[in-house]
Protein backbone atom coordinates (compact mmCIF):
# COMPACT_ATOMS: atom_id res chain seq x y z
CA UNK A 1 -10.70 2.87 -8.59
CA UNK A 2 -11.55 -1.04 -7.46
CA UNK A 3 -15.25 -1.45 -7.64
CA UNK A 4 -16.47 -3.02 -4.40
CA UNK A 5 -19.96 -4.45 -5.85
CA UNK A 6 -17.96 -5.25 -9.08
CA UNK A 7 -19.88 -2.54 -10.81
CA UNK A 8 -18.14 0.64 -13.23
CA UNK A 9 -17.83 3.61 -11.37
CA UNK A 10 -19.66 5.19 -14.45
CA UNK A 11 -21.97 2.77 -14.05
CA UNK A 12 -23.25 3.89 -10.57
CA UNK A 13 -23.08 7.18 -11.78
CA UNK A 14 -25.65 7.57 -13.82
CA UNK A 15 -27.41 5.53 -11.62
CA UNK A 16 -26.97 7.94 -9.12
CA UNK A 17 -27.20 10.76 -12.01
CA UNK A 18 -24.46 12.22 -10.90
CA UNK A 19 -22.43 13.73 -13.81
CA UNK A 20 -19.42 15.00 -11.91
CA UNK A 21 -16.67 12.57 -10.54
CA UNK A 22 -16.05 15.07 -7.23
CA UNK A 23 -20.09 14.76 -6.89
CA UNK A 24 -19.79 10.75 -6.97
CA UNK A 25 -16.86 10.87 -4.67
CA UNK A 26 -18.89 13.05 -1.95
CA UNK A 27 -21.77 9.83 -1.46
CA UNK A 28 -18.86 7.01 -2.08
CA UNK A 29 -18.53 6.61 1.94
CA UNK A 30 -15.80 3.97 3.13
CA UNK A 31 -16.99 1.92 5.93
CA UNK A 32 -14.88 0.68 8.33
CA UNK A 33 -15.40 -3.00 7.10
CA UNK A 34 -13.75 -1.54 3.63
CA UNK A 35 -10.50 -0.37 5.79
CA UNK A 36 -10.07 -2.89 7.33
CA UNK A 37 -10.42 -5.24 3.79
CA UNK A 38 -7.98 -2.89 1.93
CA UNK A 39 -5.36 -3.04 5.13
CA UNK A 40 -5.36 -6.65 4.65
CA UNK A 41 -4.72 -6.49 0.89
CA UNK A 42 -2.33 -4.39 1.48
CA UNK A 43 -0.38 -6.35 4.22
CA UNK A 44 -0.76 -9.73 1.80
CA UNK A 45 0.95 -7.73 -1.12
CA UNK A 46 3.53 -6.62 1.50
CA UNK A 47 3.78 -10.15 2.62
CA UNK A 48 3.77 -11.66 -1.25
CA UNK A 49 6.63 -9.13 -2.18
CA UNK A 50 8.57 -9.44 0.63
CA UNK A 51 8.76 -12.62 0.48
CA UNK A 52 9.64 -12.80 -3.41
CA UNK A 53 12.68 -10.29 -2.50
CA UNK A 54 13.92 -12.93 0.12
CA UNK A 55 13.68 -15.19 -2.44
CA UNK A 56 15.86 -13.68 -4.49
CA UNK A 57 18.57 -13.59 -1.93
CA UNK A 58 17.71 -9.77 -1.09
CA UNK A 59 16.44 -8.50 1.73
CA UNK A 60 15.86 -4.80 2.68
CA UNK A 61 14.38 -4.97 5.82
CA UNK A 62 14.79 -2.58 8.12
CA UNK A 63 17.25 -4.43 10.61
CA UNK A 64 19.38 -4.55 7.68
CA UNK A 65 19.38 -1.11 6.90
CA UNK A 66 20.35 -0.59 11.08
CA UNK A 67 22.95 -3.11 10.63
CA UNK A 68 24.78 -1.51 7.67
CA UNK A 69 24.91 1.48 9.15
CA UNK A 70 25.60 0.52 12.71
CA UNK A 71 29.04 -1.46 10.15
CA UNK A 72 29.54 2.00 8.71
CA UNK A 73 29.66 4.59 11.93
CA UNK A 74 32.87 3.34 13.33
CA UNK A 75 34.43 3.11 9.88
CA UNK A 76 33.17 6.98 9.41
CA UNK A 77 34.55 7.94 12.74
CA UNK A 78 38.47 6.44 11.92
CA UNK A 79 38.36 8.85 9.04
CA UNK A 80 37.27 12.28 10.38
């Protein structure tokens, strides 16, 4: 777990004094203002590794995928 004051989760346990993980977890409330901060993260790692797969002459985007097997149907079809 990412500290979000930069402190040790055992740390703020005792603290707290609480000597059970489950216990700290019960009074570690996410505010909305910590969503929305770890949906950003998450879109800029997206982003960042999307963008180092395109890079790299790859892409597996999901028009792609559609694309292959819109290719593949007809091809499927011929056969049966």
């Amino acid at each position: 777990m990412v500290p979000r004051a930069g402190v040790a989760e055992s740390v703020v346990m005792e603290i707290g004094g609480w000597k059970t993980r489950s216990v700290f977890l019960r009074y570690d409330i996410v505010s909305s203002k910590d969503r929305k901060m770890a949906m950003e993260q998450l879109e800029q790692q997206r982003l960042a590794h999307e963008h180092a797969r395109t890079e790299n002459g790859h892409s597996f985007s999901h028009n792609s995928l559609s694309e292959a097997t819109e290719q593949a149907e007809p091809q499927n079809a011929r056969t049966n």
